[in-house]
PDB file of N, CA and C in Angstrom:
ATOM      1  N   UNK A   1       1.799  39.044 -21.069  1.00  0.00           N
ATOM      2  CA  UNK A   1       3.156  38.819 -21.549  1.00  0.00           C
ATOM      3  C   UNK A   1       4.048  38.382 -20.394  1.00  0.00           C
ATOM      4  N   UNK A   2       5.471  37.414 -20.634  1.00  0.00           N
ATOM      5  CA  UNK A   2       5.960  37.156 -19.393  1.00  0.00           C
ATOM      6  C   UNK A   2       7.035  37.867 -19.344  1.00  0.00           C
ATOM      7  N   UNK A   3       7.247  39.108 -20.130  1.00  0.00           N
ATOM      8  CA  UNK A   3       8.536  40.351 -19.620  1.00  0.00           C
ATOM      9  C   UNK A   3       7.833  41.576 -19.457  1.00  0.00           C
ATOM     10  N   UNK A   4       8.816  42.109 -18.708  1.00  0.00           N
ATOM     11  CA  UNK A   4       7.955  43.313 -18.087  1.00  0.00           C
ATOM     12  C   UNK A   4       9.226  44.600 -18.278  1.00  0.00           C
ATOM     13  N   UNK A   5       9.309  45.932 -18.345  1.00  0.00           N
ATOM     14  CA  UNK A   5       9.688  46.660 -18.244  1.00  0.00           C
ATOM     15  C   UNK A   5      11.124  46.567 -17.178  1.00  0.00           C
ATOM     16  N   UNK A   6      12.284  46.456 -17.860  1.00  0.00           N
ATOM     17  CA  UNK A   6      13.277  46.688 -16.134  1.00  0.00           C
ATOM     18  C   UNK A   6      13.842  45.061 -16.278  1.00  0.00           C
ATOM     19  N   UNK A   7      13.353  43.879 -16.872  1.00  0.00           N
ATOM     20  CA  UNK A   7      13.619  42.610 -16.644  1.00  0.00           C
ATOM     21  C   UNK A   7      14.938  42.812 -17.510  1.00  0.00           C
ATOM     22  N   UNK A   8      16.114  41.392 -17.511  1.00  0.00           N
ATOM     23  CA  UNK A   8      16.855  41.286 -17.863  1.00  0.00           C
ATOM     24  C   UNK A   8      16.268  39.760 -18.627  1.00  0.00           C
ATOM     25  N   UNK A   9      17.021  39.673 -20.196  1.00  0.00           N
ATOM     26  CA  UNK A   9      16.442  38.719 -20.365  1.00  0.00           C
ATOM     27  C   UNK A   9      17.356  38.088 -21.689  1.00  0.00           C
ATOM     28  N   UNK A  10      17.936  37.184 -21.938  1.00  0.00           N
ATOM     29  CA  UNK A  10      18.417  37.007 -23.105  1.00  0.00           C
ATOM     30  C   UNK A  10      17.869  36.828 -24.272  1.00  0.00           C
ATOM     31  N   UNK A  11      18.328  36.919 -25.671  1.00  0.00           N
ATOM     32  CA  UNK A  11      17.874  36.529 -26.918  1.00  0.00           C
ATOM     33  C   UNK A  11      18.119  35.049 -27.417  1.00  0.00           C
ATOM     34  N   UNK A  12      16.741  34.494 -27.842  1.00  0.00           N
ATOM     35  CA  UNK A  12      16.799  32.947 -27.769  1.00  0.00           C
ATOM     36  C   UNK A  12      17.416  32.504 -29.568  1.00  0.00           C
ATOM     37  N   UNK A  13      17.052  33.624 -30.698  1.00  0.00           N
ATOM     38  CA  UNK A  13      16.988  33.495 -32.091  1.00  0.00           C
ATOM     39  C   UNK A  13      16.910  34.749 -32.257  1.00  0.00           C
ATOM     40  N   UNK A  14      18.072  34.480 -33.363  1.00  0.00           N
ATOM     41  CA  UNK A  14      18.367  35.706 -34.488  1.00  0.00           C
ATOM     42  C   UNK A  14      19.979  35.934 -34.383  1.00  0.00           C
ATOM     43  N   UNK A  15      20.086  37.214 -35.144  1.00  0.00           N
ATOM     44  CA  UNK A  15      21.609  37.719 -35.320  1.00  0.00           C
ATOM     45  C   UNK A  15      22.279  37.903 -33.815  1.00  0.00           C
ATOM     46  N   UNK A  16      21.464  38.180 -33.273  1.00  0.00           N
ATOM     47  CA  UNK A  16      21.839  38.782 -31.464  1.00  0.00           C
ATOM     48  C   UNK A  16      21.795  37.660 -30.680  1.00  0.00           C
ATOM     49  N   UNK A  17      21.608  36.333 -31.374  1.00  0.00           N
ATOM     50  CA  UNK A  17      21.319  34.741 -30.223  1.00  0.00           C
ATOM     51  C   UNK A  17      22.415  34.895 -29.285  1.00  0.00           C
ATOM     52  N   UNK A  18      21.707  34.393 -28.133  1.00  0.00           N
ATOM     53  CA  UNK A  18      22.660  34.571 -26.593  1.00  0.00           C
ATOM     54  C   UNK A  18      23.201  35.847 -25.925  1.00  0.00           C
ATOM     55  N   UNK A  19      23.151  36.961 -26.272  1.00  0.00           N
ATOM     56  CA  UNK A  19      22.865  38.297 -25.822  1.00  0.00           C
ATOM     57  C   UNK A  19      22.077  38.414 -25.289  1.00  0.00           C
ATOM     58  N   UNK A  20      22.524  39.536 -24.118  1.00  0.00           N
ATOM     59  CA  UNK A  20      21.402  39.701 -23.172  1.00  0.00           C
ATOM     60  C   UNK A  20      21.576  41.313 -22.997  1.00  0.00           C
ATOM     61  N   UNK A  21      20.122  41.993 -22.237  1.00  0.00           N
ATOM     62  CA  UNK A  21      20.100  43.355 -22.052  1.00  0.00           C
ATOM     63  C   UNK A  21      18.765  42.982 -20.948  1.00  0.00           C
ATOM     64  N   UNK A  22      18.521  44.817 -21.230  1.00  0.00           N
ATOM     65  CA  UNK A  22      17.591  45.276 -19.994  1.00  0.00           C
ATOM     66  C   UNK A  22      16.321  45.483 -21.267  1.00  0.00           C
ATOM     67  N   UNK A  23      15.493  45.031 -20.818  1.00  0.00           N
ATOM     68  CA  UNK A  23      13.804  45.773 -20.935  1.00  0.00           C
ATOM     69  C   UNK A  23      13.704  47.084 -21.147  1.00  0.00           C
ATOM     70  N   UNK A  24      13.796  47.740 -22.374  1.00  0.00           N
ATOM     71  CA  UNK A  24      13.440  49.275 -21.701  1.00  0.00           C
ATOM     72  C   UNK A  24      11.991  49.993 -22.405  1.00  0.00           C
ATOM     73  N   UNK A  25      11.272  48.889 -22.920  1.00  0.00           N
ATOM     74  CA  UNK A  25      10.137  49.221 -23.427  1.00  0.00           C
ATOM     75  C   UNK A  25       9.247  47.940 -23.922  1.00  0.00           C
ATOM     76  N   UNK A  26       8.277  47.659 -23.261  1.00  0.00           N
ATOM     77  CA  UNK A  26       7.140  46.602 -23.755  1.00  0.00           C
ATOM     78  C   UNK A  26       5.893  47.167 -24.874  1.00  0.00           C
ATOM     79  N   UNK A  27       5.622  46.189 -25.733  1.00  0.00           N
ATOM     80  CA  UNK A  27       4.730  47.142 -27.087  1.00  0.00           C
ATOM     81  C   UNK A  27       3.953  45.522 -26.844  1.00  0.00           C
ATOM     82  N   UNK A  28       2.787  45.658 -25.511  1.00  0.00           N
ATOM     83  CA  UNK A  28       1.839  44.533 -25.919  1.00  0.00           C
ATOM     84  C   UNK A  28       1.178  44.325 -27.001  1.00  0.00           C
ATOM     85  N   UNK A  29       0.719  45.435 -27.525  1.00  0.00           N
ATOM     86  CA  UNK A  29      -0.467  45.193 -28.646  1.00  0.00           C
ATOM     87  C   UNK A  29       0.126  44.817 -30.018  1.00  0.00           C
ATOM     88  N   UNK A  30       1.547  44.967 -29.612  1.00  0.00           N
ATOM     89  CA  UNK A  30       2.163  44.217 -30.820  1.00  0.00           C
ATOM     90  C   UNK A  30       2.982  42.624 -30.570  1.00  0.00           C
ATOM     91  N   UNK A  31       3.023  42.515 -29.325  1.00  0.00           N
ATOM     92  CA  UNK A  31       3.810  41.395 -28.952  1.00  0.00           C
ATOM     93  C   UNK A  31       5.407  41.997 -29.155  1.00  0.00           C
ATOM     94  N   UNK A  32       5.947  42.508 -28.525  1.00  0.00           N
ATOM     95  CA  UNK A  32       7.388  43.193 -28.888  1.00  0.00           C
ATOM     96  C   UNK A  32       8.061  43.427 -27.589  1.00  0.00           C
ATOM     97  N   UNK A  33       9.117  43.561 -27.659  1.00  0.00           N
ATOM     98  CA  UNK A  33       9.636  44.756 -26.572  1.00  0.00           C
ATOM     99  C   UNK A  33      11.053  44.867 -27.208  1.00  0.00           C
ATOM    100  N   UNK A  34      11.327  45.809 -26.637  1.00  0.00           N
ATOM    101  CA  UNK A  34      12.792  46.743 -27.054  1.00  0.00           C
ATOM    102  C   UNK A  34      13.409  46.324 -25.654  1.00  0.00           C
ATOM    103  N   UNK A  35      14.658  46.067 -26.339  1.00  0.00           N
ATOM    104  CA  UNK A  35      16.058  45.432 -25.560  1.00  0.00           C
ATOM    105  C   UNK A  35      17.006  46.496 -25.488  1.00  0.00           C
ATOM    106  N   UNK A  36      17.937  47.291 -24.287  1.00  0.00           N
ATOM    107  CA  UNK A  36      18.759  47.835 -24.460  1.00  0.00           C
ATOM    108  C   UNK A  36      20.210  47.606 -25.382  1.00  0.00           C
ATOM    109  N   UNK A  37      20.259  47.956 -25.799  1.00  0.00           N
ATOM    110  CA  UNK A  37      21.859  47.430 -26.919  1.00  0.00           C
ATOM    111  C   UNK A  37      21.833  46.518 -27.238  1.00  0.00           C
ATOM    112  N   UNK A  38      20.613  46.442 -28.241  1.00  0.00           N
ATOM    113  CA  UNK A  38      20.294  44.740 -28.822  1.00  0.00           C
ATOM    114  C   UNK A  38      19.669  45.351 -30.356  1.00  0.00           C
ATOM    115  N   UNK A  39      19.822  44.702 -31.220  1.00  0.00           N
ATOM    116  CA  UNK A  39      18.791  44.855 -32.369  1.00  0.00           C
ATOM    117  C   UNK A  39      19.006  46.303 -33.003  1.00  0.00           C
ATOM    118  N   UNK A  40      19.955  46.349 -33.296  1.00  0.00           N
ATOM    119  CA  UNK A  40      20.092  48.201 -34.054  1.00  0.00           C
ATOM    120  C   UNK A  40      19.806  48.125 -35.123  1.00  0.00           C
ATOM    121  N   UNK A  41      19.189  49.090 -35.366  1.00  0.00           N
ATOM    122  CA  UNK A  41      18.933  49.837 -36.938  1.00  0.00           C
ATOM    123  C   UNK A  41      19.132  51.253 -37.315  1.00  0.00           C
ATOM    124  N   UNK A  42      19.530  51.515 -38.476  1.00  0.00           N
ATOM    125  CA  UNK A  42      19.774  52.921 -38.804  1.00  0.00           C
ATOM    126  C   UNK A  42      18.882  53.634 -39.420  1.00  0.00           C
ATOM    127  N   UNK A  43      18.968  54.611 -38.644  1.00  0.00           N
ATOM    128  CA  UNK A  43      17.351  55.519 -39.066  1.00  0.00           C
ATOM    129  C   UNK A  43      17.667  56.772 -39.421  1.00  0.00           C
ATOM    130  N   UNK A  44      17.375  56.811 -40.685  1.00  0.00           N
ATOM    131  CA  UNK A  44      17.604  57.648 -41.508  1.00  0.00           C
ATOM    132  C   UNK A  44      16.756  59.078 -41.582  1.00  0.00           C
ATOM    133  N   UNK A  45      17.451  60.479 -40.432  1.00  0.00           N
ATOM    134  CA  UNK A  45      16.554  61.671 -40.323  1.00  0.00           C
ATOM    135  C   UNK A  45      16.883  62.567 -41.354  1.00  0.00           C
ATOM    136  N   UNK A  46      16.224  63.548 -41.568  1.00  0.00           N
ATOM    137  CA  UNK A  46      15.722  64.990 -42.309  1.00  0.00           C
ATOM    138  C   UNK A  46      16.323  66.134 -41.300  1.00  0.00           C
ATOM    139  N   UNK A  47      16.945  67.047 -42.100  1.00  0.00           N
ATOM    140  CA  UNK A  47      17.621  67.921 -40.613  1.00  0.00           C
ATOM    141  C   UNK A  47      16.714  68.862 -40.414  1.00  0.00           C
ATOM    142  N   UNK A  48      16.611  69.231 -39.420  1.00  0.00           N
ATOM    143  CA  UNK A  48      15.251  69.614 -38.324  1.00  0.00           C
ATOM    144  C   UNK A  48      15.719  70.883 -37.426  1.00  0.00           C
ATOM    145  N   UNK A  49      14.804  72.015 -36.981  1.00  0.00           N
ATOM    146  CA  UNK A  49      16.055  72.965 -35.980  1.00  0.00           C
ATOM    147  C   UNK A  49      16.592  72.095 -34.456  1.00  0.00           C
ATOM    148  N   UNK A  50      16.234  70.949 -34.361  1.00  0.00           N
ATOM    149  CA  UNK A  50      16.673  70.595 -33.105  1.00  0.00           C
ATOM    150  C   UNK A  50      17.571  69.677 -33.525  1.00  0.00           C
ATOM    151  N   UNK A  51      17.899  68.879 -35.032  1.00  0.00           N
ATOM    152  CA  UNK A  51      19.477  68.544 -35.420  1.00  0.00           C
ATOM    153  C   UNK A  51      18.885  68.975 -36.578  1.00  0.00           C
ATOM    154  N   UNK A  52      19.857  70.254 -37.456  1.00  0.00           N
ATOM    155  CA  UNK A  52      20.204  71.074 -38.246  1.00  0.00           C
ATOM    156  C   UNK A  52      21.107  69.703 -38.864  1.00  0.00           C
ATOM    157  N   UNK A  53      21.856  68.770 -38.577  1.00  0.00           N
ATOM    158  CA  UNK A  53      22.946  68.416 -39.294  1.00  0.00           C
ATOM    159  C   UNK A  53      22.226  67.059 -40.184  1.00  0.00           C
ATOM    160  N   UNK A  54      21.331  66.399 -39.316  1.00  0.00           N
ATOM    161  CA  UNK A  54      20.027  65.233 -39.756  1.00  0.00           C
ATOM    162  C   UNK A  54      21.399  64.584 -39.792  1.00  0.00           C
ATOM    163  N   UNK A  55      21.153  62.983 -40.700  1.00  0.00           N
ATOM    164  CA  UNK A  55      22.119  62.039 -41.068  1.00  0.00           C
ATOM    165  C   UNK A  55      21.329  60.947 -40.538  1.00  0.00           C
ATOM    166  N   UNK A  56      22.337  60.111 -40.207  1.00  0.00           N
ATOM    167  CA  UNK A  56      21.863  58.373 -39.804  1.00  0.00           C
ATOM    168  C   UNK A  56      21.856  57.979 -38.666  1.00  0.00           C
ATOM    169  N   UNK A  57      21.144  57.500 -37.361  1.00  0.00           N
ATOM    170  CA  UNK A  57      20.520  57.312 -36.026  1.00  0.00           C
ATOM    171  C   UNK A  57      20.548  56.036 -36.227  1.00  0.00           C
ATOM    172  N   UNK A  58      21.447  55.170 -35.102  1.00  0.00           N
ATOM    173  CA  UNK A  58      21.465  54.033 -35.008  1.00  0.00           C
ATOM    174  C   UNK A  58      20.309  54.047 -33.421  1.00  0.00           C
ATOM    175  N   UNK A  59      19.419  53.308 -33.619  1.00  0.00           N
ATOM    176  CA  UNK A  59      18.149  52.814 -32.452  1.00  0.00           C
ATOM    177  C   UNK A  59      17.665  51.436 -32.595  1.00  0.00           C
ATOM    178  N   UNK A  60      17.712  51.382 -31.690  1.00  0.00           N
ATOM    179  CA  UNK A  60      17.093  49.656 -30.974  1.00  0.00           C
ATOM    180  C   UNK A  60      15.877  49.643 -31.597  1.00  0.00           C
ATOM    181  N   UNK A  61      15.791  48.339 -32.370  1.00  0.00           N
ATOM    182  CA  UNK A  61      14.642  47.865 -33.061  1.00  0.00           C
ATOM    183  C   UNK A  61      13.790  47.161 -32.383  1.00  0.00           C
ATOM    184  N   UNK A  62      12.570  46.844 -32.284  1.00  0.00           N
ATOM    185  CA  UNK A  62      11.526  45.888 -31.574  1.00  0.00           C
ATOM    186  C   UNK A  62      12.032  44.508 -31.673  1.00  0.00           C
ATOM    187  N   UNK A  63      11.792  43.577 -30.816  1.00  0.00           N
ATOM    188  CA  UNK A  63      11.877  41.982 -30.717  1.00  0.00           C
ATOM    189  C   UNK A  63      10.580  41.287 -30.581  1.00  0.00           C
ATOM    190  N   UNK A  64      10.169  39.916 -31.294  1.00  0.00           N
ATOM    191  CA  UNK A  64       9.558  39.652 -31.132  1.00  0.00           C
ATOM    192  C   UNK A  64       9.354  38.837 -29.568  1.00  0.00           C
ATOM    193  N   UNK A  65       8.239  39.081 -28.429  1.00  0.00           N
ATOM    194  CA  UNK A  65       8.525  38.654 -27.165  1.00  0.00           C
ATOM    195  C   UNK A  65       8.753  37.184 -27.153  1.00  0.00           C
ATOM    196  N   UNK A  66       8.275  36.447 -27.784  1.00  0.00           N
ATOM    197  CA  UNK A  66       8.543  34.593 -27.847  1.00  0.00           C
ATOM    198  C   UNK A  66      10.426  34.349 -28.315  1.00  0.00           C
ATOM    199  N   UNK A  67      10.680  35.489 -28.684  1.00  0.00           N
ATOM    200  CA  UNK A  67      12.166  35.608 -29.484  1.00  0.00           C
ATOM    201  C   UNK A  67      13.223  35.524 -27.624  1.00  0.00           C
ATOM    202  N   UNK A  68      12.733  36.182 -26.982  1.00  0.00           N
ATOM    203  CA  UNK A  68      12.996  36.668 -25.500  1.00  0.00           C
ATOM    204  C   UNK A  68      12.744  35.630 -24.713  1.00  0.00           C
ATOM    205  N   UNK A  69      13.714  35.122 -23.040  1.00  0.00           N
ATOM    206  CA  UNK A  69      13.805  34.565 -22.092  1.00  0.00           C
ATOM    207  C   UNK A  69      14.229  35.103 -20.858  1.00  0.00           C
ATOM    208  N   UNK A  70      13.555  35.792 -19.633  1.00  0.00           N
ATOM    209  CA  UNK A  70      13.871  36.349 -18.912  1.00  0.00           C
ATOM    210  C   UNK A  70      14.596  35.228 -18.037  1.00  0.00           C
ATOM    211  N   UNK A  71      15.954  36.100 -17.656  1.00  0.00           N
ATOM    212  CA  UNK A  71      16.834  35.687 -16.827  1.00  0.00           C
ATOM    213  C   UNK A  71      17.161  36.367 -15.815  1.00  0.00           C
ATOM    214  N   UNK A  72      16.576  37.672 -15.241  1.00  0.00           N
ATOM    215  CA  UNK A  72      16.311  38.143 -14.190  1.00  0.00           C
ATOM    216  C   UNK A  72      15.312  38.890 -14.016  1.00  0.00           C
ATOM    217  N   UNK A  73      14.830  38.720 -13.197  1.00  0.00           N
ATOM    218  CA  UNK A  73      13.339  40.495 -13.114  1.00  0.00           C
ATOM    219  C   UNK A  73      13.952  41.308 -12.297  1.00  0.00           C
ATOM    220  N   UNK A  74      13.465  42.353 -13.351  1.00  0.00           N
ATOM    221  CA  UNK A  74      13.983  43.730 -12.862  1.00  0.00           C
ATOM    222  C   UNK A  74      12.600  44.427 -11.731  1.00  0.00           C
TER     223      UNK A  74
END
């Protein structure tokens, strides 16, 4: 893959086009990586004893890596 963990890299296509973030997770075997403050989705938990209150979790969704253009290495 040509991003790596830590790189800075913009979004080439999609809702997020021309945004940029940090690398904070590569998923080779899927072709992916997760962008810091890019791509949110709401994730819907069950309340649990470690959140008793549960509700809706906004988290960074996967990108496809061809979607991605590194513009700095981290």
């Amino acid at each position: 893959m040509h991003v790596k963990k830590g790189d800075t890299v913009v979004v080439l296509t999609g809702d997020t086009r021309g945004k940029t973030g940090r690398v904070l997770k590569v998923l080779p075997e899927k072709n992916r990586v997760i962008v810091e403050g890019l791509n949110f989705v709401m994730r819907h938990t069950r309340p649990t004893q470690t959140n008793p209150q549960g509700g809706r979790l906004e988290r960074e969704a996967p990108i496809h890596a061809s979607n991605v253009k590194v513009i700095a290495e981290g």
